[in-house]
C-alpha atoms as a PDB file:
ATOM      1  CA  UNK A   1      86.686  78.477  36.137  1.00  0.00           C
ATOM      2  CA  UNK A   2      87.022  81.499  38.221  1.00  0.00           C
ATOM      3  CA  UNK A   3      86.111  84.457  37.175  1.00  0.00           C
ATOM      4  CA  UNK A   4      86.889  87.301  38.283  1.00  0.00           C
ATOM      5  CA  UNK A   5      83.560  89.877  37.950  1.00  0.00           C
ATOM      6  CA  UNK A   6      83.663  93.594  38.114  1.00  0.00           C
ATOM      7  CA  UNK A   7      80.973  95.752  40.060  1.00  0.00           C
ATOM      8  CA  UNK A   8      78.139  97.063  38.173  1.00  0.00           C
ATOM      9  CA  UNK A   9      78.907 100.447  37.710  1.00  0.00           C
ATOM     10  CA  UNK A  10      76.598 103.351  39.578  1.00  0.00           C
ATOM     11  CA  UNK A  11      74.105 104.798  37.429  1.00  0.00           C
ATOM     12  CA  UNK A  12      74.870 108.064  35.534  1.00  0.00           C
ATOM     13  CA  UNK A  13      73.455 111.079  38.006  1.00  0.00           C
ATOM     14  CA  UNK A  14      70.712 113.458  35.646  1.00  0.00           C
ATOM     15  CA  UNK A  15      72.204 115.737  33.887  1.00  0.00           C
ATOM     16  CA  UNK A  16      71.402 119.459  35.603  1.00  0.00           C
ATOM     17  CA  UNK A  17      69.004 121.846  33.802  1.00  0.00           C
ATOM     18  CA  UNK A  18      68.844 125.026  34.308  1.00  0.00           C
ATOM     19  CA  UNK A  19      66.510 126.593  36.446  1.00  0.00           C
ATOM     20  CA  UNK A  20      63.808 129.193  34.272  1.00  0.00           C
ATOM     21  CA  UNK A  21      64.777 132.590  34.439  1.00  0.00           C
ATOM     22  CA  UNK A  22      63.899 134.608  36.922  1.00  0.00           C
ATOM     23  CA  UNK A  23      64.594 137.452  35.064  1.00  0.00           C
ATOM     24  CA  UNK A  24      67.124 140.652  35.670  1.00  0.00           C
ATOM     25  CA  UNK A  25      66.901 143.628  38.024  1.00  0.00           C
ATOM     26  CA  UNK A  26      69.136 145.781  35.961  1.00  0.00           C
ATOM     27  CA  UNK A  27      66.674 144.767  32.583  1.00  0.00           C
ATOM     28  CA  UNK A  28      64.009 145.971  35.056  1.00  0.00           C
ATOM     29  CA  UNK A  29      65.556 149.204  35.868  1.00  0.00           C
ATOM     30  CA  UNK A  30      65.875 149.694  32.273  1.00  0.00           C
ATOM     31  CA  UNK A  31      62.732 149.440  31.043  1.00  0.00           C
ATOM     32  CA  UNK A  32      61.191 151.249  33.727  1.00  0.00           C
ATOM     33  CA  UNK A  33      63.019 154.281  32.438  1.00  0.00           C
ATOM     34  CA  UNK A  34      62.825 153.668  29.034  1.00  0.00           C
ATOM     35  CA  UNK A  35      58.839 153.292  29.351  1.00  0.00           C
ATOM     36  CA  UNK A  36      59.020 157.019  31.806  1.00  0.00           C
ATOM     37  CA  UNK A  37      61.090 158.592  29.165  1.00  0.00           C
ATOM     38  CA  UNK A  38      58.754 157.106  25.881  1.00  0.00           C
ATOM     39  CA  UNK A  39      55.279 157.056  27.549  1.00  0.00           C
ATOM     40  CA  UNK A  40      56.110 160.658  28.697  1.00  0.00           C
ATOM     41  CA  UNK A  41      56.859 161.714  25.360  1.00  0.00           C
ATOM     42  CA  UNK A  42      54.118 160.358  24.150  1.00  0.00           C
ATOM     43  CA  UNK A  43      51.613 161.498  26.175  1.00  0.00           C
ATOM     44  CA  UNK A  44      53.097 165.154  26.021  1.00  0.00           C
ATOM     45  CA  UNK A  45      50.014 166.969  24.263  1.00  0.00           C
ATOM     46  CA  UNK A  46      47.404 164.840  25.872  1.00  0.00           C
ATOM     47  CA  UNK A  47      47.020 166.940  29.727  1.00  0.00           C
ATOM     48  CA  UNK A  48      47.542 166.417  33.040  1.00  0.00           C
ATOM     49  CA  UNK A  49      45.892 163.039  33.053  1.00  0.00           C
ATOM     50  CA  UNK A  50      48.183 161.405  30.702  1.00  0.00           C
ATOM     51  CA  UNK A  51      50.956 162.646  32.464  1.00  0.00           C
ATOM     52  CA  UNK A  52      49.810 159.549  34.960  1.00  0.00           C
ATOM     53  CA  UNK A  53      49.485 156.840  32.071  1.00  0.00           C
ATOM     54  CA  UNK A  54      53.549 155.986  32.569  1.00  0.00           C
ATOM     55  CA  UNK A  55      53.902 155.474  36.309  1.00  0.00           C
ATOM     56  CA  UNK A  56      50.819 153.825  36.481  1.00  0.00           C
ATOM     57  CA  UNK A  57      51.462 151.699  33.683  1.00  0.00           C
ATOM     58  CA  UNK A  58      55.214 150.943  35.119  1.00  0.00           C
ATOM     59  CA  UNK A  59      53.607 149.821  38.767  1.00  0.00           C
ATOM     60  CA  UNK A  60      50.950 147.416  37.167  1.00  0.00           C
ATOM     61  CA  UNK A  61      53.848 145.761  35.167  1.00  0.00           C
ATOM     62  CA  UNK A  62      56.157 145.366  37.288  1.00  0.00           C
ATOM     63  CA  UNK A  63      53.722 143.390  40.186  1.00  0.00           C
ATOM     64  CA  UNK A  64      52.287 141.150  36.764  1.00  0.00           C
ATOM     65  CA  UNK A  65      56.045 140.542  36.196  1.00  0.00           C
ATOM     66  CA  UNK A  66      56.399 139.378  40.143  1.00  0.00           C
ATOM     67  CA  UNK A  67      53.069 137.531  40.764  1.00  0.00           C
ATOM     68  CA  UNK A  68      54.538 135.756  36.812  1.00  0.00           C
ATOM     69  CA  UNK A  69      57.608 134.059  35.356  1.00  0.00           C
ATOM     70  CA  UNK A  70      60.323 137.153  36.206  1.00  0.00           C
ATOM     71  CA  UNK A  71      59.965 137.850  39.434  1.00  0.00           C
ATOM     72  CA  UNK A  72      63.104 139.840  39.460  1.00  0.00           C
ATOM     73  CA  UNK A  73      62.421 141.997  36.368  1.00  0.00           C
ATOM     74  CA  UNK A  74      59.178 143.037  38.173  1.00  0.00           C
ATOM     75  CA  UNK A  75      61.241 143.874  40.995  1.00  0.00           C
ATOM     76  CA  UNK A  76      63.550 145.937  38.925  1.00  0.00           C
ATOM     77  CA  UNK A  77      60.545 147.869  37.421  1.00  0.00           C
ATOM     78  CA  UNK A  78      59.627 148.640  41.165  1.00  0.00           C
ATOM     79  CA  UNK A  79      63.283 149.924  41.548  1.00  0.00           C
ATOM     80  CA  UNK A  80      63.176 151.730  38.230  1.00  0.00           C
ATOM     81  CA  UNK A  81      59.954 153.297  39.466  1.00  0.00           C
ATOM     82  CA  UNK A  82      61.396 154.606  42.654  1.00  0.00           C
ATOM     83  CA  UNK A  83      64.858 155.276  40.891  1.00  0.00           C
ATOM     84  CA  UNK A  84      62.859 157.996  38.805  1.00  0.00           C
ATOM     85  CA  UNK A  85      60.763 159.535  41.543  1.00  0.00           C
ATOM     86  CA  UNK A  86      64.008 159.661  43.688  1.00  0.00           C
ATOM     87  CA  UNK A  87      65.549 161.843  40.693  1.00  0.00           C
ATOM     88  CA  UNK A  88      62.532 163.665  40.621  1.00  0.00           C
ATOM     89  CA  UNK A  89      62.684 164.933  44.088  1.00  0.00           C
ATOM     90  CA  UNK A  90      66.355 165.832  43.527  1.00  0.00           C
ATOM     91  CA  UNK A  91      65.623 168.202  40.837  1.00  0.00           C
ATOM     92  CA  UNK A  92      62.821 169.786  42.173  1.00  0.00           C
ATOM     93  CA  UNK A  93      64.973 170.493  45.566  1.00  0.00           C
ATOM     94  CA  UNK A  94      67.848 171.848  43.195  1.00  0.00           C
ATOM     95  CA  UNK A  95      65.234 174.166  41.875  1.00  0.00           C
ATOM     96  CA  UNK A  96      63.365 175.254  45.159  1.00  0.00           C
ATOM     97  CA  UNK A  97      67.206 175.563  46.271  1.00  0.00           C
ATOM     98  CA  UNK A  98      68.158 177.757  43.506  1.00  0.00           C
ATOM     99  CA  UNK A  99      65.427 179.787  43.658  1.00  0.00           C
ATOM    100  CA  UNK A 100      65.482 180.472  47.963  1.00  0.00           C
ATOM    101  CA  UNK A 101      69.088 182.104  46.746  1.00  0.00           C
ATOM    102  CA  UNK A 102      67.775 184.213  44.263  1.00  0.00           C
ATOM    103  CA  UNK A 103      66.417 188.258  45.487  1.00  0.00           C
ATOM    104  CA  UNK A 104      63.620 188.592  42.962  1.00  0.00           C
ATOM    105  CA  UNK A 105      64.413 192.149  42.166  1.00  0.00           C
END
């Protein structure tokens, strides 16, 4: 007789997933020290030329991490990078500083 017929119901939308990782700029910063502070140490006895293994080693990272999957990690090695030469300035302006006041007698 007469039915009475409901709508089909909409289809269900996809459920989200979350986007990959792009990684962390504060992981970046991190590691970037953390690598200064051990490679530093590490290469302590070996001259002049190991002195250059960390930095070096710290820039290559970081643009593998950007042209890869964590962009923003390799960005936050960048930042770590010029975090620690920014320090390094600092200090070696306190000392030139420090020693302009001193009479050397």
């Amino acid at each position: 007789m007469n039915e009475m017929r409901l709508p089909d119901p909409a289809p269900l939308p996809p459920e989200p997933t979350a986007p990959p990782s792009q990684g962390s700029l504060i992981a970046g910063i991190m590691l970037a020290w953390l690598t200064m502070f051990l490679g530093e140490v590490a290469c302590f006895q070996g001259g002049m030329g190991a002195w250059l293994l960390p930095p070096v080693g710290i820039l290559v990272w970081g643009i593998v991490l950007i042209n890869g999957h964590k962009p923003r990690t390799g960005k936050g090695l960048l930042l770590g990078l010029a975090s620690i030469f920014a320090v390094l300035l600092l200090l070696i302006a306190a000392c030139f500083g420090l020693l302009s006041q001193s009479s050397f007698h």
